[in-house]
Protein backbone atom coordinates (compact mmCIF):
# COMPACT_ATOMS: atom_id res chain seq x y z
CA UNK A 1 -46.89 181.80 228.20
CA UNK A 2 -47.42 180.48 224.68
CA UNK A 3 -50.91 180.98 222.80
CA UNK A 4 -53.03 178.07 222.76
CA UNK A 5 -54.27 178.66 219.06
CA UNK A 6 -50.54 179.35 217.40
CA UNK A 7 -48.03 177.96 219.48
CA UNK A 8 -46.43 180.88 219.96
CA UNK A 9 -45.66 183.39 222.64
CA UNK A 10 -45.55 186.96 222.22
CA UNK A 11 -41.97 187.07 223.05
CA UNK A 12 -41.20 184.72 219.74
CA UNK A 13 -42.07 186.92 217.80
CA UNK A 14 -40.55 189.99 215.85
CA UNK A 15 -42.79 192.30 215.18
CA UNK A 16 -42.60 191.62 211.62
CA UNK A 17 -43.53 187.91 211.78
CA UNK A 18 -46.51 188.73 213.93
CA UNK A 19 -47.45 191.40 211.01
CA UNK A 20 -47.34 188.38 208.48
CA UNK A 21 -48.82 185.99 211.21
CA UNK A 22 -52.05 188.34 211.44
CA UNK A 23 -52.15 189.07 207.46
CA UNK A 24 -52.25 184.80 207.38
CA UNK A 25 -54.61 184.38 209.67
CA UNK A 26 -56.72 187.39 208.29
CA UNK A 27 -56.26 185.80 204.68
CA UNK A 28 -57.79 182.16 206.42
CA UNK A 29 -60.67 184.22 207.93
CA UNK A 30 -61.89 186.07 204.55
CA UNK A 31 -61.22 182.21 202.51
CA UNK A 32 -63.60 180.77 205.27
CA UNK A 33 -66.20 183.53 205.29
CA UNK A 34 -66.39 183.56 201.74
CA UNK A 35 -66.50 179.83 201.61
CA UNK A 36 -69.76 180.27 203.53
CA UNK A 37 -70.78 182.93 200.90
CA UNK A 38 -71.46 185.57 203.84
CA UNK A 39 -70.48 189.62 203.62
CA UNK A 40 -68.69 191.20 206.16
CA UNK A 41 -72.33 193.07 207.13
CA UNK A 42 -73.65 189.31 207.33
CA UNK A 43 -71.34 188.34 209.70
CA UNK A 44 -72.27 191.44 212.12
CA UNK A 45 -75.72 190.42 211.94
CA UNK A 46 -75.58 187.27 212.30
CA UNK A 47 -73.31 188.04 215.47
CA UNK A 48 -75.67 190.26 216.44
CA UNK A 49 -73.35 193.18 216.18
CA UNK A 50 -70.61 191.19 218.32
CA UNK A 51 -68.34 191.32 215.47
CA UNK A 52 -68.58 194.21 213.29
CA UNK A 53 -68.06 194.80 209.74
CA UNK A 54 -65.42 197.23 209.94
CA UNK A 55 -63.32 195.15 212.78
CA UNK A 56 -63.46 191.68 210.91
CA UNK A 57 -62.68 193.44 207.88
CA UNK A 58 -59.26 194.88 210.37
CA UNK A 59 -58.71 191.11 211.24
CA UNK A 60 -59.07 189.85 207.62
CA UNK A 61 -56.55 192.58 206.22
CA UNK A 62 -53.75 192.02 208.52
CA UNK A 63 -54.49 195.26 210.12
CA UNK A 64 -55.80 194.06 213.88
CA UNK A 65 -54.69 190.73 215.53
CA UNK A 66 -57.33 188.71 216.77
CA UNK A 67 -57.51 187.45 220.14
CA UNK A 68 -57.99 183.38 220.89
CA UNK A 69 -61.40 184.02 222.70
CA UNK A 70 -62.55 186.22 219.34
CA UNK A 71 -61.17 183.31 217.21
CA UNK A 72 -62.77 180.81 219.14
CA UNK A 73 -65.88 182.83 218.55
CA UNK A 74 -65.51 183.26 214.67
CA UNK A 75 -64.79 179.45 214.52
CA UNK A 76 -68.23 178.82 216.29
CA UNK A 77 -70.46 181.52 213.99
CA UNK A 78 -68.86 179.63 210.80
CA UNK A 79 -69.46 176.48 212.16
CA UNK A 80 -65.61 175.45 212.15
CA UNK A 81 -62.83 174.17 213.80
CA UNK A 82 -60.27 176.51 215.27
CA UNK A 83 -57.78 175.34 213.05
CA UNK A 84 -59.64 175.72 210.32
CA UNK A 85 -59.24 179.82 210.12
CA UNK A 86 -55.31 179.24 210.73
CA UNK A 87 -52.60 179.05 208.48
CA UNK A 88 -51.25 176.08 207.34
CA UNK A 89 -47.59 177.04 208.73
């Protein structure tokens, strides 16, 4: 089954592309977030502790993968598109 937001299945992947597909994807969340001139400990609150600091910072490393529901999410707190906090490629 492919993933809605990237195109891709799990099974597409090597492990290594979906290492640098999360450390994109976590580089497009931190530009966006910082584009809206919010801290990590902004974001929680804001969320009302739904995402917290410590996870989106995870997701904005490289160091968690986000889920589409979770992305979908983000997208609606910053006010944004989906495709907006992907990468380009």
């Amino acid at each position: 089954m492919r993933n809605a937001a990237t195109g891709y299945s799990r099974g597409d992947l090597t492990d290594d592309e979906a290492a640098r597909y999360a450390r994109a994807v976590g580089l497009r969340l931190r530009a966006v977030r910082r584009q809206k001139r919010l801290s990590l400990q902004a974001v929680e609150r804001t969320s009302g502790e739904e995402f917290k600091a410590s996870v989106l910072g995870a997701y904005e490393r490289g160091e968690r993968a986000i889920s589409v529901p979770r992305l979908q999410r983000l997208a609606q707190l910053y006010s944004v598109p989906v495709d907006q906090l992907l990468p380009a490629d």
